[in-house]
N, C-alpha and C. Protein backbone atom coordinates (compact mmCIF):
# COMPACT_ATOMS: atom_id res chain seq x y z
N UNK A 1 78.46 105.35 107.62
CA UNK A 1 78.10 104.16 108.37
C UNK A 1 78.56 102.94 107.55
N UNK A 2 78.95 101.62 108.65
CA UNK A 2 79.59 100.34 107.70
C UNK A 2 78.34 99.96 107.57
N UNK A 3 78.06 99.36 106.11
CA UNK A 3 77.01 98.67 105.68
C UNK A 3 77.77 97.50 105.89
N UNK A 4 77.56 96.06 106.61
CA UNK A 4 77.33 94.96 106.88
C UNK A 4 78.17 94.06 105.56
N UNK A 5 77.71 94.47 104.43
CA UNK A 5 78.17 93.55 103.47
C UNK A 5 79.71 93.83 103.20
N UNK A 6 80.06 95.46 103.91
CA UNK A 6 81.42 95.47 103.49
C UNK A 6 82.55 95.18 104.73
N UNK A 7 82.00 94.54 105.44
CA UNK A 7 82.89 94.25 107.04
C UNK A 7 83.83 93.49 106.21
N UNK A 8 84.84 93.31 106.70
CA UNK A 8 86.60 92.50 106.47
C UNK A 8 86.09 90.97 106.62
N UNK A 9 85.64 90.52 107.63
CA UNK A 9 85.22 89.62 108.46
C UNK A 9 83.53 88.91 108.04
N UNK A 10 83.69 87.56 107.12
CA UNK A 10 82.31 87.35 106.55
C UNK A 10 81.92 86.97 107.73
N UNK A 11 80.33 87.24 107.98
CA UNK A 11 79.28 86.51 108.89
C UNK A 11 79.98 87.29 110.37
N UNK A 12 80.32 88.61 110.86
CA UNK A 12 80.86 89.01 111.36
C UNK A 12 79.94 89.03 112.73
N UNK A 13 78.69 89.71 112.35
CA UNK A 13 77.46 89.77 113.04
C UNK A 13 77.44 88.60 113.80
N UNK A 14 77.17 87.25 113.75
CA UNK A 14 76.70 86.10 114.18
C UNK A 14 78.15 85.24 115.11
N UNK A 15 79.09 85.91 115.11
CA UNK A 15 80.62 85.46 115.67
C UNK A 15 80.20 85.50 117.02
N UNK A 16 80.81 84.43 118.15
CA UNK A 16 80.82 85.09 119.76
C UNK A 16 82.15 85.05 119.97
N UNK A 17 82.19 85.91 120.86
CA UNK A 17 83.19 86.94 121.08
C UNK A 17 84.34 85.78 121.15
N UNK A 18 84.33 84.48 121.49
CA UNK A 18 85.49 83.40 121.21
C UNK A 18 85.77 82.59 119.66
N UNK A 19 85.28 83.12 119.10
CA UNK A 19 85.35 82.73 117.80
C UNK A 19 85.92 84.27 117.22
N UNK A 20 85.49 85.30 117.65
CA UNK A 20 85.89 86.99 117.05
C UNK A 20 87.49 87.00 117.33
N UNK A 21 87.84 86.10 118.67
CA UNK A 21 89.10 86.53 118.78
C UNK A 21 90.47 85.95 117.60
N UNK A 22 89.77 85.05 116.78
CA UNK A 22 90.57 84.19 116.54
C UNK A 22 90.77 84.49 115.00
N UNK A 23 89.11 85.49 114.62
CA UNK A 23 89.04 85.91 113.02
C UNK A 23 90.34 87.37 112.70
N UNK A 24 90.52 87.69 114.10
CA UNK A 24 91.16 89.20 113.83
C UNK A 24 93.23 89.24 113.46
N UNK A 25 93.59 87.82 113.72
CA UNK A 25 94.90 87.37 112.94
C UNK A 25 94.82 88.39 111.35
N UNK A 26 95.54 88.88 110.92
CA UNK A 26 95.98 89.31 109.77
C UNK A 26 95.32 90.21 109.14
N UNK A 27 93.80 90.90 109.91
CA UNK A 27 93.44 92.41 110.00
C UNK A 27 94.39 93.36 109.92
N UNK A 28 94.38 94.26 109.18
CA UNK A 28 94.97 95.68 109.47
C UNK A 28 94.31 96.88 110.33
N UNK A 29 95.09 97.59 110.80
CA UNK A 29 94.20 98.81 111.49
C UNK A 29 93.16 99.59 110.91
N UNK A 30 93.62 99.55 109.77
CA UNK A 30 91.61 100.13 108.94
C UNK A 30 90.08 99.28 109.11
N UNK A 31 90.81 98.08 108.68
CA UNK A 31 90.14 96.90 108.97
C UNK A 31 89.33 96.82 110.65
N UNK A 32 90.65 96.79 111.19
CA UNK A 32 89.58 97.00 112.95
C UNK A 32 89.33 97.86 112.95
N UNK A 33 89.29 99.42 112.84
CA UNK A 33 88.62 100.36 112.65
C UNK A 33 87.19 100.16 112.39
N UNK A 34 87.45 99.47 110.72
CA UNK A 34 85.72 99.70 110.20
C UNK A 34 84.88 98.68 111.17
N UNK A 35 85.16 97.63 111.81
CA UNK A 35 84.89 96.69 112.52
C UNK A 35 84.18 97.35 113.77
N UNK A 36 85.03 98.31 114.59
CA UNK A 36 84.60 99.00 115.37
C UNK A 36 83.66 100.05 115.34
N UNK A 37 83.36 100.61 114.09
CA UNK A 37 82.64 101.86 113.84
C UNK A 37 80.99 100.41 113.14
N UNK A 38 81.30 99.44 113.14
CA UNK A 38 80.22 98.50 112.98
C UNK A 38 79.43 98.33 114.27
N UNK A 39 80.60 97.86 115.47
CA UNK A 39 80.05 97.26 116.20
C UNK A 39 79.47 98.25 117.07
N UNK A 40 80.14 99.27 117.51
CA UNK A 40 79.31 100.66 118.00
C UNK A 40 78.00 100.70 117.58
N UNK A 41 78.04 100.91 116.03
CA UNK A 41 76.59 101.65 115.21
C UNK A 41 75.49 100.57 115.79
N UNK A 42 75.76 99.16 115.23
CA UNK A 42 74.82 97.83 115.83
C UNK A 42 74.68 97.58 116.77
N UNK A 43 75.60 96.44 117.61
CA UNK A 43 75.37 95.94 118.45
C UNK A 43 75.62 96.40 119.66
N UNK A 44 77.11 97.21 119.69
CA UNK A 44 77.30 98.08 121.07
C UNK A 44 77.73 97.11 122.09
N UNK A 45 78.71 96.25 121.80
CA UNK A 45 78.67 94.87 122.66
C UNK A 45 80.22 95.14 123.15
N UNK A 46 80.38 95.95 124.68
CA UNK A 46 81.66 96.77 125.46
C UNK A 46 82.86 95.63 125.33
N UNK A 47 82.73 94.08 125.48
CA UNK A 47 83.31 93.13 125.37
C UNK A 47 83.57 93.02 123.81
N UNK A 48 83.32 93.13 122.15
CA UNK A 48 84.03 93.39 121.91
C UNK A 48 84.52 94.49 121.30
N UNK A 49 84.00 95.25 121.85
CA UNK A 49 84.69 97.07 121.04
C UNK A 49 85.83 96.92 121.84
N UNK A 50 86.20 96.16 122.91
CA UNK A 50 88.16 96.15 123.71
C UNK A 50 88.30 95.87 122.92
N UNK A 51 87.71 93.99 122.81
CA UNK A 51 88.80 93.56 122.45
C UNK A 51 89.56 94.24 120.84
N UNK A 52 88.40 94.19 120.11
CA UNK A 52 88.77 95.10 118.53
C UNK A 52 90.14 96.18 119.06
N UNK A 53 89.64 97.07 119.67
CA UNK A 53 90.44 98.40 120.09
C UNK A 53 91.97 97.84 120.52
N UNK A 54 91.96 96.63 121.52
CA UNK A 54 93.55 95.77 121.55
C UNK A 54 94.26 95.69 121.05
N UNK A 55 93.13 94.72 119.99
CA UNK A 55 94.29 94.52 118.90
C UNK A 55 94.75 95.09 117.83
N UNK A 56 93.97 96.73 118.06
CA UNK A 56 94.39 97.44 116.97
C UNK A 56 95.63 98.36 117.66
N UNK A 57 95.55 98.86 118.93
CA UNK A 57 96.12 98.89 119.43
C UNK A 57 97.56 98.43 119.57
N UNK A 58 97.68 97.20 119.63
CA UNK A 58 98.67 95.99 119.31
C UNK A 58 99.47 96.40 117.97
N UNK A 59 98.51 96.85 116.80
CA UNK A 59 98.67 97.28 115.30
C UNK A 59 99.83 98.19 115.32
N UNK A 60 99.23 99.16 116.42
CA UNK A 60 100.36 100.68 115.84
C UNK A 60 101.30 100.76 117.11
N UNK A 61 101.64 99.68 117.84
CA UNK A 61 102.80 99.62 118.70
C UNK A 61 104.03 99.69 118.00
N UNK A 62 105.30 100.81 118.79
CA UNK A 62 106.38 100.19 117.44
C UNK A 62 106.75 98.41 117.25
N UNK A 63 107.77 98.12 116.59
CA UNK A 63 107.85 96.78 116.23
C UNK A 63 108.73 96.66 117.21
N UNK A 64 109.14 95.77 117.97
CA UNK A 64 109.87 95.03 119.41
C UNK A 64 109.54 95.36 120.46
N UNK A 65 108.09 96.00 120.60
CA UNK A 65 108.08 96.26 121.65
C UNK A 65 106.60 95.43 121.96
N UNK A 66 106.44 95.44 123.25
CA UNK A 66 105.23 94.09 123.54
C UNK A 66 104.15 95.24 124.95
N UNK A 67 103.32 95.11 124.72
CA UNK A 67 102.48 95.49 125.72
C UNK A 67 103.11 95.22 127.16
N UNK A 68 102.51 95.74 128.45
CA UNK A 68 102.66 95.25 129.81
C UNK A 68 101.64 94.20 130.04
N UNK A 69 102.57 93.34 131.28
CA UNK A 69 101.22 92.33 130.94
C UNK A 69 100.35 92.84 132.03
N UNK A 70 99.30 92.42 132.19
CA UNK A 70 98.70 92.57 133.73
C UNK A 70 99.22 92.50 134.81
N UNK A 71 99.28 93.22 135.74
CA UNK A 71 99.34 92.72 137.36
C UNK A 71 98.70 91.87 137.75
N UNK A 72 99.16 90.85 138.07
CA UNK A 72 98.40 89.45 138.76
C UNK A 72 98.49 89.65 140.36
N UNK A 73 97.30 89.45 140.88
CA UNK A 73 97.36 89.57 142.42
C UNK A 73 97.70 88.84 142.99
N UNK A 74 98.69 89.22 144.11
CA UNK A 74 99.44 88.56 144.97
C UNK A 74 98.49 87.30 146.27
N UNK A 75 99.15 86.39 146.09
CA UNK A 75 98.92 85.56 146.68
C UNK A 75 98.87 85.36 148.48
């Protein structure tokens, strides 16, 4: 289990989810990992175990290649 004091991310706990998006720049995939095996154990908060999972996601894409974007509904 992550004990709290060793998260990547100081004051990680007390972040909302628009401030979380902005700490996860220059994380590595271990890093969101332990982040995620935090936020599961604690808070359990589905909004951000994505987003974490994204951008780790994002992590182990090869290099030139870019996600799909969404389908935007037709007008």
């Amino acid at each position: 289990m992550t004990r709290p004091e060793a998260l990547p991310i100081p004051d990680y706990d007390h972040l909302l989810l628009s401030e979380l998006e902005h700490r996860l720049e220059g994380l590595d995939a271990r890093s969101l990992d332990r982040l995620i095996e935090h936020e599961r154990t604690y808070a359990a908060r589905p909004a951000a175990i994505a987003l974490l999972q994204r951008r780790r996601d994002r992590l182990r894409e090869p290099p030139g290649t870019e996600p799909p974007e969404p389908a935007q509904p037709r007008r």
